[in-house]
PDB file of N, CA and C in Angstrom:
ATOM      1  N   UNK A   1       2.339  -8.713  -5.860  1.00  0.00           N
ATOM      2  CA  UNK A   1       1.353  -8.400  -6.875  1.00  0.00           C
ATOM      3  C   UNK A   1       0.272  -7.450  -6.340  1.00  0.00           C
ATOM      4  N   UNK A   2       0.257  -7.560  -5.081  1.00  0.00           N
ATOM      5  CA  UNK A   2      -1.247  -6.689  -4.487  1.00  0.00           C
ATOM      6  C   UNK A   2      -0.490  -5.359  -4.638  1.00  0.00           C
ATOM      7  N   UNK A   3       0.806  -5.136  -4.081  1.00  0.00           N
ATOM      8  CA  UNK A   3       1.640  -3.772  -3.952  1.00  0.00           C
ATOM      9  C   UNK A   3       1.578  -2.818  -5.290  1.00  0.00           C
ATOM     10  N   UNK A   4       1.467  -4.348  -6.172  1.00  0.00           N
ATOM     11  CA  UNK A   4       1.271  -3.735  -7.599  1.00  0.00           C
ATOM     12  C   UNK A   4      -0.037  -3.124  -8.009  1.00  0.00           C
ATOM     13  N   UNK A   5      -1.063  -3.724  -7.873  1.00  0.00           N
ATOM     14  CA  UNK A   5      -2.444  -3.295  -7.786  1.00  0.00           C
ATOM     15  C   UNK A   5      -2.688  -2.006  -7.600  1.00  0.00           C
ATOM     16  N   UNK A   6      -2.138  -2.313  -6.015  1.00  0.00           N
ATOM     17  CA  UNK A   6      -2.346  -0.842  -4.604  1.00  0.00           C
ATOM     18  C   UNK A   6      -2.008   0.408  -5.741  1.00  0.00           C
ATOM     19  N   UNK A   7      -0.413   0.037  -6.528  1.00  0.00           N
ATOM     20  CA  UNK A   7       0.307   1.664  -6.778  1.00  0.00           C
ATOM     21  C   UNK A   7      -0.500   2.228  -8.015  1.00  0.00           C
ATOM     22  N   UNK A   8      -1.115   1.234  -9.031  1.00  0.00           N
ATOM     23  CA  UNK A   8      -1.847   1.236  -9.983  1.00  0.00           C
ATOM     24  C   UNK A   8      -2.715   2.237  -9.489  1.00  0.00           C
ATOM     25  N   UNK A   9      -3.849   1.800  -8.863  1.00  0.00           N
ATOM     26  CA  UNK A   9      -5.148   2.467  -8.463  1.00  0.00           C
ATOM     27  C   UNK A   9      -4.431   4.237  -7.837  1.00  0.00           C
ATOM     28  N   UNK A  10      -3.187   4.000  -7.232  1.00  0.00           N
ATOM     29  CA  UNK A  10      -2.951   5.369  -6.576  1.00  0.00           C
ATOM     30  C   UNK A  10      -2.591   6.477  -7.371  1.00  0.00           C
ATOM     31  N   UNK A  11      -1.889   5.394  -8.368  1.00  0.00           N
ATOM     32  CA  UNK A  11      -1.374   6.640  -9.881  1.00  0.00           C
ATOM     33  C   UNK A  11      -2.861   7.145 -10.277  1.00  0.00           C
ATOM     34  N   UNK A  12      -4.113   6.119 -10.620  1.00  0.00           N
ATOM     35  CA  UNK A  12      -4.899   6.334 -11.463  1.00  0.00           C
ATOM     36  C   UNK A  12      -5.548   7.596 -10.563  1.00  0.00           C
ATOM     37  N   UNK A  13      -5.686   7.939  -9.457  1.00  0.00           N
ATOM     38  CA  UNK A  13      -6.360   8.495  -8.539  1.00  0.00           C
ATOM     39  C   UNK A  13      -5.963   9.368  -7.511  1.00  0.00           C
ATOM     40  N   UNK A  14      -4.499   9.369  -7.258  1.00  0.00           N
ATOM     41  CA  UNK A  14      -3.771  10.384  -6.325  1.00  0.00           C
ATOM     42  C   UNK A  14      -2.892  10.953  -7.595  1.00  0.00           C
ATOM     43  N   UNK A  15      -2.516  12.296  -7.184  1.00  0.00           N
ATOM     44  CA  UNK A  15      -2.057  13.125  -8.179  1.00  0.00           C
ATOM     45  C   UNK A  15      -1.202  13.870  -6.833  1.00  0.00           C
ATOM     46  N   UNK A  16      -0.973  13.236  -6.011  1.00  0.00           N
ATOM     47  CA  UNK A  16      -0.075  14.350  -4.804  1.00  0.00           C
ATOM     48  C   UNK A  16       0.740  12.805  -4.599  1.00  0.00           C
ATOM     49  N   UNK A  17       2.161  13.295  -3.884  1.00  0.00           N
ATOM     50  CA  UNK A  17       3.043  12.282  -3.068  1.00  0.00           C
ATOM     51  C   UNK A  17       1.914  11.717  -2.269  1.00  0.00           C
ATOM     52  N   UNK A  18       2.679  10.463  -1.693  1.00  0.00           N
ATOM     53  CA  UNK A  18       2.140   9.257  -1.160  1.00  0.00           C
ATOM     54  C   UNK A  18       2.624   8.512  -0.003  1.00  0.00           C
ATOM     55  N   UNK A  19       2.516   8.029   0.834  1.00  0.00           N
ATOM     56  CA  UNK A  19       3.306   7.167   1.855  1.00  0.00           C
ATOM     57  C   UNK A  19       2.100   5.615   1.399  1.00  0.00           C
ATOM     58  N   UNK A  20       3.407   4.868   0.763  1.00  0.00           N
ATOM     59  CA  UNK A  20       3.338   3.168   0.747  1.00  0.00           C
ATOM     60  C   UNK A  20       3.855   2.654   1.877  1.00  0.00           C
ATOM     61  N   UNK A  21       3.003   1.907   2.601  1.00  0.00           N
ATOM     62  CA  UNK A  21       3.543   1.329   4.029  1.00  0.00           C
ATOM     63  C   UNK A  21       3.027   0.119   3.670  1.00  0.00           C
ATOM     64  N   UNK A  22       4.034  -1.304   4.110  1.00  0.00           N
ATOM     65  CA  UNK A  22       3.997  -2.193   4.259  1.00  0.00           C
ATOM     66  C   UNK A  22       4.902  -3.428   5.657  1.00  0.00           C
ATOM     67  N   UNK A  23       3.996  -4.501   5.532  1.00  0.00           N
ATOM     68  CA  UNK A  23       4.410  -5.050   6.638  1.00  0.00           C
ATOM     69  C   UNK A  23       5.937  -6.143   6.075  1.00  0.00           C
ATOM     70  N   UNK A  24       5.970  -5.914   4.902  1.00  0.00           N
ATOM     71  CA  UNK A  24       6.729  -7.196   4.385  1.00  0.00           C
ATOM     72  C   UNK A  24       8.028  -6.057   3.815  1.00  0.00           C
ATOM     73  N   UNK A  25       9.458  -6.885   4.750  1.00  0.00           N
ATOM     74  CA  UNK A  25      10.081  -6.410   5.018  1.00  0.00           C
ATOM     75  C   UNK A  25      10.960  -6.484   3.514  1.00  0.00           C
ATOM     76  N   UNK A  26      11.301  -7.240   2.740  1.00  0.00           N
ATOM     77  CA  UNK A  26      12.046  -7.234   1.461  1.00  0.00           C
ATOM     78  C   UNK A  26      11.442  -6.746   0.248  1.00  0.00           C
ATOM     79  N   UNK A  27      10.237  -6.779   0.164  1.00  0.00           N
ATOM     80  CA  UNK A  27       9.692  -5.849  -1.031  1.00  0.00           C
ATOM     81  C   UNK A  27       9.877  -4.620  -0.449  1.00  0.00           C
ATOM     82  N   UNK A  28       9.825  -3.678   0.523  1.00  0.00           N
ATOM     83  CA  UNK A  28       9.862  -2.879   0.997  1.00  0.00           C
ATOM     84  C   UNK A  28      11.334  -2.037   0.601  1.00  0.00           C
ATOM     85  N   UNK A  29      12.486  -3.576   1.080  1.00  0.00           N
ATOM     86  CA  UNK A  29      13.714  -2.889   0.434  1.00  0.00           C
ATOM     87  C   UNK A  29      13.847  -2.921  -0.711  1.00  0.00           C
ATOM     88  N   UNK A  30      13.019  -3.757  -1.429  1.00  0.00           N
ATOM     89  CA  UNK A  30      13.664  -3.633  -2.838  1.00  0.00           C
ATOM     90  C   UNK A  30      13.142  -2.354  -3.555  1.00  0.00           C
ATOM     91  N   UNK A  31      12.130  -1.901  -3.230  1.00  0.00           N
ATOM     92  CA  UNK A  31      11.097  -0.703  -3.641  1.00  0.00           C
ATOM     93  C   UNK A  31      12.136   0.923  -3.037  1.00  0.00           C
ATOM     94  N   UNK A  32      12.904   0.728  -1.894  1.00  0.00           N
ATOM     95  CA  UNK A  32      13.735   1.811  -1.956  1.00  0.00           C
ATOM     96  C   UNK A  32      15.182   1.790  -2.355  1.00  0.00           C
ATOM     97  N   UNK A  33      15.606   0.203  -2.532  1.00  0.00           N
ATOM     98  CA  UNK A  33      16.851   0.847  -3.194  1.00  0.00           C
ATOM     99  C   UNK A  33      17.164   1.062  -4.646  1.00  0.00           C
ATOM    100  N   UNK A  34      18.042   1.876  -4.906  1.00  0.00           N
ATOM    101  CA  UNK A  34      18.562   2.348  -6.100  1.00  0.00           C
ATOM    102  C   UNK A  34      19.372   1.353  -7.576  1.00  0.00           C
ATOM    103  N   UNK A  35      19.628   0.504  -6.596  1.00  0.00           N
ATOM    104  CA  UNK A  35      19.938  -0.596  -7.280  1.00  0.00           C
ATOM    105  C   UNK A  35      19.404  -1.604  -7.711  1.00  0.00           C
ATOM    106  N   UNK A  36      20.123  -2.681  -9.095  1.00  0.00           N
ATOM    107  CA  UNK A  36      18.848  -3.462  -9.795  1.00  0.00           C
ATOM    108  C   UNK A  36      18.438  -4.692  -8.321  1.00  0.00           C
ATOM    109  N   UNK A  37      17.513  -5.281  -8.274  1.00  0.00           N
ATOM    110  CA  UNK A  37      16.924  -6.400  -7.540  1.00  0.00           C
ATOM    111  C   UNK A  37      17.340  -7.479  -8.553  1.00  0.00           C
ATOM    112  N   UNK A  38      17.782  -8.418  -8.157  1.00  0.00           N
ATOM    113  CA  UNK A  38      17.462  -9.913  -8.083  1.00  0.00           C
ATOM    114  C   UNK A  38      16.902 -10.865  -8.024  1.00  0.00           C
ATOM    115  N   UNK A  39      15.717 -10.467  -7.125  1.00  0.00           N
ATOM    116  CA  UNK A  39      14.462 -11.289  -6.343  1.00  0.00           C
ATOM    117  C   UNK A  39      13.856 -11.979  -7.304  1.00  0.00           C
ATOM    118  N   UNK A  40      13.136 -13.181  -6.776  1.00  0.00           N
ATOM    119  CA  UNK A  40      12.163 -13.092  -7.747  1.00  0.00           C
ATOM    120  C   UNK A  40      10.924 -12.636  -8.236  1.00  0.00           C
ATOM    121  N   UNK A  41      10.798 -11.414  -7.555  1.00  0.00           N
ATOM    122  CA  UNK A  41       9.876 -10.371  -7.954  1.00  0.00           C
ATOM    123  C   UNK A  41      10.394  -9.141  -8.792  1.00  0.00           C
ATOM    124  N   UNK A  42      11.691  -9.226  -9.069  1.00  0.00           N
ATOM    125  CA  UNK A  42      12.293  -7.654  -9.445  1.00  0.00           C
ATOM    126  C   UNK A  42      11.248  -7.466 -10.265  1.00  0.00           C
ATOM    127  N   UNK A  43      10.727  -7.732 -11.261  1.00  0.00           N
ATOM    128  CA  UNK A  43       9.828  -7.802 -12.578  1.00  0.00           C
ATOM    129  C   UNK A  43       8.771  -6.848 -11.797  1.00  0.00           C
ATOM    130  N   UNK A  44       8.196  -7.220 -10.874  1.00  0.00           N
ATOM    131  CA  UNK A  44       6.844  -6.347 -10.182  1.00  0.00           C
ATOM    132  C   UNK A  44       7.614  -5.184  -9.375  1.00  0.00           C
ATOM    133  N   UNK A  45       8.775  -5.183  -9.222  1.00  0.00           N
ATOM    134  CA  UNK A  45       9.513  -3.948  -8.278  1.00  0.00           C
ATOM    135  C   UNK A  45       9.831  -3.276  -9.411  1.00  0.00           C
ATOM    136  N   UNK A  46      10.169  -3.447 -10.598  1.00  0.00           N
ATOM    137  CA  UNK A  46      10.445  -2.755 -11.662  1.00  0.00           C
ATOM    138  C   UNK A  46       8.936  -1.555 -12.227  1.00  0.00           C
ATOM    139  N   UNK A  47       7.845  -2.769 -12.265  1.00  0.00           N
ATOM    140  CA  UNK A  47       6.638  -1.753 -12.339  1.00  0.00           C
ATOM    141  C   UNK A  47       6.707  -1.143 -11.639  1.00  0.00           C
ATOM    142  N   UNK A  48       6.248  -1.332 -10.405  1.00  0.00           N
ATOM    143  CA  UNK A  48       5.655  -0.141  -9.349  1.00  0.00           C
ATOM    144  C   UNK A  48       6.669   0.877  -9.222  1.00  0.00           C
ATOM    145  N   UNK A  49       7.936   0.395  -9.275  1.00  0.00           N
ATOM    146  CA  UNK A  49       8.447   1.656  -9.866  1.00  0.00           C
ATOM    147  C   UNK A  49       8.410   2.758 -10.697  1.00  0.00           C
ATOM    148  N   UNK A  50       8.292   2.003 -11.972  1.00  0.00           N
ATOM    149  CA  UNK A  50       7.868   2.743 -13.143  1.00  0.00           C
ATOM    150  C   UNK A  50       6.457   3.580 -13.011  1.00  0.00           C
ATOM    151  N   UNK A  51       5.636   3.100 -12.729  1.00  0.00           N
ATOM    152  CA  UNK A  51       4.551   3.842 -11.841  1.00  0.00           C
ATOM    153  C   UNK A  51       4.596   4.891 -10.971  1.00  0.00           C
ATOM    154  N   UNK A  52       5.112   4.513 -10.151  1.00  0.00           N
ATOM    155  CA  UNK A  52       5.238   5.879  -8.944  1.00  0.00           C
ATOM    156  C   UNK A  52       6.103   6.786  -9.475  1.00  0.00           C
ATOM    157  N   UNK A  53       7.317   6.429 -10.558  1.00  0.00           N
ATOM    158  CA  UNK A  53       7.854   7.790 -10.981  1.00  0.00           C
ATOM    159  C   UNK A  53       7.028   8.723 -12.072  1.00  0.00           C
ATOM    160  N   UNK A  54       6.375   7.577 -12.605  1.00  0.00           N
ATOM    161  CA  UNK A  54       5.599   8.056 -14.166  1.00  0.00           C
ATOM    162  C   UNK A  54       4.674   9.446 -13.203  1.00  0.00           C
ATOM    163  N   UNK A  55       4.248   9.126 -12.153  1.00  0.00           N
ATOM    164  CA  UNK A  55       3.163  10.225 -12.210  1.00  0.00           C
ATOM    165  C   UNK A  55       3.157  10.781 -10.669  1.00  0.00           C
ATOM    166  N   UNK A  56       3.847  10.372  -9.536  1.00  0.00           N
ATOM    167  CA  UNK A  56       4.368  11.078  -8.259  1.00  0.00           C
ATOM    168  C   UNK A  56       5.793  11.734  -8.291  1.00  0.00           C
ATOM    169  N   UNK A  57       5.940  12.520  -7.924  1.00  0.00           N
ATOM    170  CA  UNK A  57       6.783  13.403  -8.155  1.00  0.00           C
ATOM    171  C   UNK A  57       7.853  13.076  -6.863  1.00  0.00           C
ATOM    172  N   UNK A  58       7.351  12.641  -5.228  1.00  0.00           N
ATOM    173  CA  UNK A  58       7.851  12.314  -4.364  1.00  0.00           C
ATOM    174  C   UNK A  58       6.896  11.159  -3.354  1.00  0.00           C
ATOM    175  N   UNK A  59       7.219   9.966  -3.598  1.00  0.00           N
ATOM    176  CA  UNK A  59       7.007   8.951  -2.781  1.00  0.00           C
ATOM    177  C   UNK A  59       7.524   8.272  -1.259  1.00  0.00           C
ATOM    178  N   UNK A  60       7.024   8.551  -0.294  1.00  0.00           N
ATOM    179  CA  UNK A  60       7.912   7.679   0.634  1.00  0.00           C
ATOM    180  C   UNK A  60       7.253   5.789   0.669  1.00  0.00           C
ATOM    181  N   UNK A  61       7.857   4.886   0.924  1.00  0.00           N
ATOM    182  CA  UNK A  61       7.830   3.892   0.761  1.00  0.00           C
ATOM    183  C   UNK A  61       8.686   3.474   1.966  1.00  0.00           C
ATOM    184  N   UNK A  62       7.751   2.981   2.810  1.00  0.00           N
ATOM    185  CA  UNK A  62       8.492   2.311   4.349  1.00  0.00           C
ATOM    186  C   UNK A  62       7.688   1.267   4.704  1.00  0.00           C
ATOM    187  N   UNK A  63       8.184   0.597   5.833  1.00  0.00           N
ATOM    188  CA  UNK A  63       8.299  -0.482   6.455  1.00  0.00           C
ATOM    189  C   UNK A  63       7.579  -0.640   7.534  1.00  0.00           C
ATOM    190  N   UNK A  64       6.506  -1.355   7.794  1.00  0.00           N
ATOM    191  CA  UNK A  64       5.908  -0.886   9.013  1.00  0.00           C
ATOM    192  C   UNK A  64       5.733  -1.606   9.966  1.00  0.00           C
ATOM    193  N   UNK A  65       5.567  -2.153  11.665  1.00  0.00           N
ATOM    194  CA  UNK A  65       5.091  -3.504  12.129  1.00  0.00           C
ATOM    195  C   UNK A  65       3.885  -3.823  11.682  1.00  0.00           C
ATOM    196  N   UNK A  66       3.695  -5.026  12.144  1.00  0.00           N
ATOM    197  CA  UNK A  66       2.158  -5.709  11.659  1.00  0.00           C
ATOM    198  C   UNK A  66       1.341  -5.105  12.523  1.00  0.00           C
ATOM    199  N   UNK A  67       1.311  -4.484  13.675  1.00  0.00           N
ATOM    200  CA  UNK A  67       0.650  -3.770  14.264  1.00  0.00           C
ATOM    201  C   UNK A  67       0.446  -2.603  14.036  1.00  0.00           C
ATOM    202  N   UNK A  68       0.914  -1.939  13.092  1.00  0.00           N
ATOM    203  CA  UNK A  68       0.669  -0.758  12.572  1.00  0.00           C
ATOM    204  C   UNK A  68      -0.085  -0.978  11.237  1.00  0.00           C
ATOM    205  N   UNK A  69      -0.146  -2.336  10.826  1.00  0.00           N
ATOM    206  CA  UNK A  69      -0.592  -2.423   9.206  1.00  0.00           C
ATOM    207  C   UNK A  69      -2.224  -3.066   9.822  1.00  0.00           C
ATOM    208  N   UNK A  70      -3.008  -2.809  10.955  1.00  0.00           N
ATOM    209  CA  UNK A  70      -3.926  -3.699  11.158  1.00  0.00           C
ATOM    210  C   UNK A  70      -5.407  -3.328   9.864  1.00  0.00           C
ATOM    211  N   UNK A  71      -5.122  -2.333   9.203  1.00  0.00           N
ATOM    212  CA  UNK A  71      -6.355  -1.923   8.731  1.00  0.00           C
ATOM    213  C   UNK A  71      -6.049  -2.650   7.395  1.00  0.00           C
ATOM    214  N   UNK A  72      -4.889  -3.108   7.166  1.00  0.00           N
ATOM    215  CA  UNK A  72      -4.775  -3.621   5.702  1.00  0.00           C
ATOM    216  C   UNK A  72      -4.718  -4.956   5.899  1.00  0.00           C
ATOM    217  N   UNK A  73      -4.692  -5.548   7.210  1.00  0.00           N
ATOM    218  CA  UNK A  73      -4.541  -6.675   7.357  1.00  0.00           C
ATOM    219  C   UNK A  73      -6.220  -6.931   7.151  1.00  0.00           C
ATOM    220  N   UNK A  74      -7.136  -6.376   7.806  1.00  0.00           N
ATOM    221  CA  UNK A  74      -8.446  -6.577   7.941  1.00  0.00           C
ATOM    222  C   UNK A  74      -8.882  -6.141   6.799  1.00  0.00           C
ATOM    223  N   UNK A  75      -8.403  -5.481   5.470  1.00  0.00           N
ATOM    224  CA  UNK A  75      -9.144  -5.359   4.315  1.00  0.00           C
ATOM    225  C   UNK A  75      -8.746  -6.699   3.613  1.00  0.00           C
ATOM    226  N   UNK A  76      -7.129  -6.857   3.817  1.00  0.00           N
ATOM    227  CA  UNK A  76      -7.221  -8.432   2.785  1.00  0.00           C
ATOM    228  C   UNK A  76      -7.761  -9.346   3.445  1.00  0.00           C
ATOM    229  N   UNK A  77      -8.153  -9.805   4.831  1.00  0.00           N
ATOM    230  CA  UNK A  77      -9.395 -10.905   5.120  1.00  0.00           C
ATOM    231  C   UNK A  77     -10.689 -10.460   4.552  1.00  0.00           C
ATOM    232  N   UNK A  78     -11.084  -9.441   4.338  1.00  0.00           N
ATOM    233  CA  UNK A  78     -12.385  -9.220   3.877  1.00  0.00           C
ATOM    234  C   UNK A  78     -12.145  -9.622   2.005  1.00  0.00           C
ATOM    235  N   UNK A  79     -10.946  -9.308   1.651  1.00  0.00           N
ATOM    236  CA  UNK A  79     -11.067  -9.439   0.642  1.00  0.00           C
ATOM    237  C   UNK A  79     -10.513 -11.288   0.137  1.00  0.00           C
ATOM    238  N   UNK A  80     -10.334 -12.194   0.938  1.00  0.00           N
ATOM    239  CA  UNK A  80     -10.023 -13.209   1.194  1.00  0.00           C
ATOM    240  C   UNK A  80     -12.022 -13.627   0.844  1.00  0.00           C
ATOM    241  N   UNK A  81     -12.728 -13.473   1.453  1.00  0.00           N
ATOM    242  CA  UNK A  81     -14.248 -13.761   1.889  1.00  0.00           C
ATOM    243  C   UNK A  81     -14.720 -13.452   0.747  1.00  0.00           C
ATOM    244  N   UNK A  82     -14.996 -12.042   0.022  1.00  0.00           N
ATOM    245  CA  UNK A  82     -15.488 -11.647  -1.259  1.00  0.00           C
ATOM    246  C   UNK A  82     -15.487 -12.418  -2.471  1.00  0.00           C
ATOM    247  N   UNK A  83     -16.407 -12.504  -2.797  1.00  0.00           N
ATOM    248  CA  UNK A  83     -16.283 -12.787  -4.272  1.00  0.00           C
ATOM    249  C   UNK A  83     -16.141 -11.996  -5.839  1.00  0.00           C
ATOM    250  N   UNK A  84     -15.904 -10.680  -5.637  1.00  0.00           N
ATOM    251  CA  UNK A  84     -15.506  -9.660  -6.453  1.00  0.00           C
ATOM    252  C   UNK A  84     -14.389  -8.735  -6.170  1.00  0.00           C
ATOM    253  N   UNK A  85     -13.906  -7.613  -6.315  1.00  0.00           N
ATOM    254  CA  UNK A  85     -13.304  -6.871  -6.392  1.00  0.00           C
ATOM    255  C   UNK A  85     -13.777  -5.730  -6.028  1.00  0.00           C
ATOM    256  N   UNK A  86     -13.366  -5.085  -4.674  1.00  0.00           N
ATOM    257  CA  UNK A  86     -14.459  -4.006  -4.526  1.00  0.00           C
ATOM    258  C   UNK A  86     -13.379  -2.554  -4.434  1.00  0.00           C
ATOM    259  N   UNK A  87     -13.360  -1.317  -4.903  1.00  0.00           N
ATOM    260  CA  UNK A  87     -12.767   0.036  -4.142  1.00  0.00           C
ATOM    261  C   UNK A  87     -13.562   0.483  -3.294  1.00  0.00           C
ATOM    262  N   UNK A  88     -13.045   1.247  -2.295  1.00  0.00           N
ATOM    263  CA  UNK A  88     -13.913   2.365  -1.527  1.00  0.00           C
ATOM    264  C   UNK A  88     -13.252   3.462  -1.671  1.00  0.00           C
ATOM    265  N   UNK A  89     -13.515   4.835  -2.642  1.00  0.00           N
ATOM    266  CA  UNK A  89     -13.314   5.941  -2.658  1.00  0.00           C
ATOM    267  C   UNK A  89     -13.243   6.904  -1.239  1.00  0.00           C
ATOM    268  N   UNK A  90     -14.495   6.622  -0.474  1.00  0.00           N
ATOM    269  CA  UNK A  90     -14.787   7.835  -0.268  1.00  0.00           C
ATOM    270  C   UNK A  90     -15.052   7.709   1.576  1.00  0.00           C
ATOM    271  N   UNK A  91     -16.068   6.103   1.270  1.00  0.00           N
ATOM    272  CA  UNK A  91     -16.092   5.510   2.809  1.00  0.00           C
ATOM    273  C   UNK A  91     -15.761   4.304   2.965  1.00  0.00           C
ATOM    274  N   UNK A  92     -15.126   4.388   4.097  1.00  0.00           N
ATOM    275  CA  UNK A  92     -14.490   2.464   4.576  1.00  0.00           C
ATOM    276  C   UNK A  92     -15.451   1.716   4.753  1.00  0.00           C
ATOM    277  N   UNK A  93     -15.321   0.304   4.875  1.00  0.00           N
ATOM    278  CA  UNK A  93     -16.257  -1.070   4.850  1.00  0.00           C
ATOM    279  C   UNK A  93     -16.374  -0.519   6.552  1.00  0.00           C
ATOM    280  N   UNK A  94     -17.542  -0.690   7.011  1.00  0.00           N
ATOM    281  CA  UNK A  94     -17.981  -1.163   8.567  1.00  0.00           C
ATOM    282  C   UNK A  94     -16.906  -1.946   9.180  1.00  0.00           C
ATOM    283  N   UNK A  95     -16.409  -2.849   8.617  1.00  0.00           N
ATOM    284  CA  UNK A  95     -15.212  -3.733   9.716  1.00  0.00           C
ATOM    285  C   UNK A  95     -13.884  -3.304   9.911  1.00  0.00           C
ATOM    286  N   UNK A  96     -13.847  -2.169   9.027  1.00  0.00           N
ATOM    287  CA  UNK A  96     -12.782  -0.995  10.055  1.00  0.00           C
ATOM    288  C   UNK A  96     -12.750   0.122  10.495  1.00  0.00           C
ATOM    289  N   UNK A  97     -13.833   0.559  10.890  1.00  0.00           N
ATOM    290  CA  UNK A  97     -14.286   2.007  11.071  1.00  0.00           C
ATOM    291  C   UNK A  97     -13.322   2.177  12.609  1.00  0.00           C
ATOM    292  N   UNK A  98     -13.599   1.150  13.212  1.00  0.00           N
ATOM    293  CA  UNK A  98     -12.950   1.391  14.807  1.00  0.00           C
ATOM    294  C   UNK A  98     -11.273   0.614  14.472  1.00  0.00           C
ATOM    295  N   UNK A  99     -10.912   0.483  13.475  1.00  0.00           N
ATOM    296  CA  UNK A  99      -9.581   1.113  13.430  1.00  0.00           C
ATOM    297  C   UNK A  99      -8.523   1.930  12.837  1.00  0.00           C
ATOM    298  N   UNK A 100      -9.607   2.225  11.709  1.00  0.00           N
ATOM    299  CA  UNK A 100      -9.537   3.825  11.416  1.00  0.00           C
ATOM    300  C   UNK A 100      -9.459   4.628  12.572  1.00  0.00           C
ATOM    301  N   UNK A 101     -10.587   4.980  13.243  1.00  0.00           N
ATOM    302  CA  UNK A 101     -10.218   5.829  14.432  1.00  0.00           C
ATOM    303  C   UNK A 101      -9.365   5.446  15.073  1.00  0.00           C
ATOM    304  N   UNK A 102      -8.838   4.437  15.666  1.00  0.00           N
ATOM    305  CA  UNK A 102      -7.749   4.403  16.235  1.00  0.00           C
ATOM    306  C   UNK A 102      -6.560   4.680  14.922  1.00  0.00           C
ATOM    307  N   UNK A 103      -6.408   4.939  14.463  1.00  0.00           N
ATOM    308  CA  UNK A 103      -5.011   4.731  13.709  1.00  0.00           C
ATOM    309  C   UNK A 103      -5.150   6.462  13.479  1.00  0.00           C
ATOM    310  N   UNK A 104      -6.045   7.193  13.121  1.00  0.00           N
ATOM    311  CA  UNK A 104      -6.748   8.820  13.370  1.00  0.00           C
ATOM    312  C   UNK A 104      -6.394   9.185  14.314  1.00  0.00           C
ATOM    313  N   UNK A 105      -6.504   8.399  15.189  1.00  0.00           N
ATOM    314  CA  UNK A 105      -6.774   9.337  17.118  1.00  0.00           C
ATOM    315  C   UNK A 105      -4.948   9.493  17.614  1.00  0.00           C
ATOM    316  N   UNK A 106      -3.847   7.808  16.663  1.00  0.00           N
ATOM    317  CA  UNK A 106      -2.423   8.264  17.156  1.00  0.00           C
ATOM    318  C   UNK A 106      -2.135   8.734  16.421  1.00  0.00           C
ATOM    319  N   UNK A 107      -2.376   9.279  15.053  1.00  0.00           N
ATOM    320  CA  UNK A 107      -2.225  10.722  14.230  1.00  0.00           C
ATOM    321  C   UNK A 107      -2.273  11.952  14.637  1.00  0.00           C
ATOM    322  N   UNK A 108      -2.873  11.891  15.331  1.00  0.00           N
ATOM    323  CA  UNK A 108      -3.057  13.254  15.958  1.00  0.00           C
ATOM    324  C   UNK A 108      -2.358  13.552  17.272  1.00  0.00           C
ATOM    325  N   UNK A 109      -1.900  12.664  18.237  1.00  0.00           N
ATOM    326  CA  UNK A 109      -1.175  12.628  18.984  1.00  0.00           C
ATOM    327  C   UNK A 109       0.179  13.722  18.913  1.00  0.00           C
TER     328      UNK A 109
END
């Protein structure tokens, strides 16, 4: 359901291709293959589908370790704590600035 959220806000707001990275390894496949799902999520793999084609033209959608997902891991504890719903457009929350830069600094590598 969050994956669902995530693609929502990206349609409403990215207008270029996208890289969806996640740590969870079967939504991941069900989101690239071509064929119907089963799961009991197909229903939400069916949206975000319908989504990312309605308005991206080319999506990649991969798989990532949990060590590569640390900045999303540390937004859903923050968002675990909150009592609202927050976006950040433009600047990140303080409790990931230092892994932003790190995740920046092996980008550039």
């Amino acid at each position: 359901m969050d994956c669902l959220k995530g693609v929502q806000r990206l349609t409403e707001w990215v207008k270029k291709p996208a890289v969806i990275e996640s740590d969870c390894h079967n939504p991941m496949l069900a989101l690239n293959s071509e064929s119907d799902n089963r799961a009991s999520f197909s229903n939400i793999v069916k949206e975000i589908k319908c989504n990312l084609s309605a308005i991206l033209k080319v999506t990649v959608v991969c798989k990532v370790g949990r060590k590569c997902n640390r900045v999303a891991h540390e937004l859903a504890q923050l968002a675990k704590r909150s009592l609202h719903s927050v976006v950040w457009r433009d600047q990140a929350p303080s409790c990931i600035h230092e892994l932003l830069c790190y995740d920046c600094k092996q980008l550039s590598k």
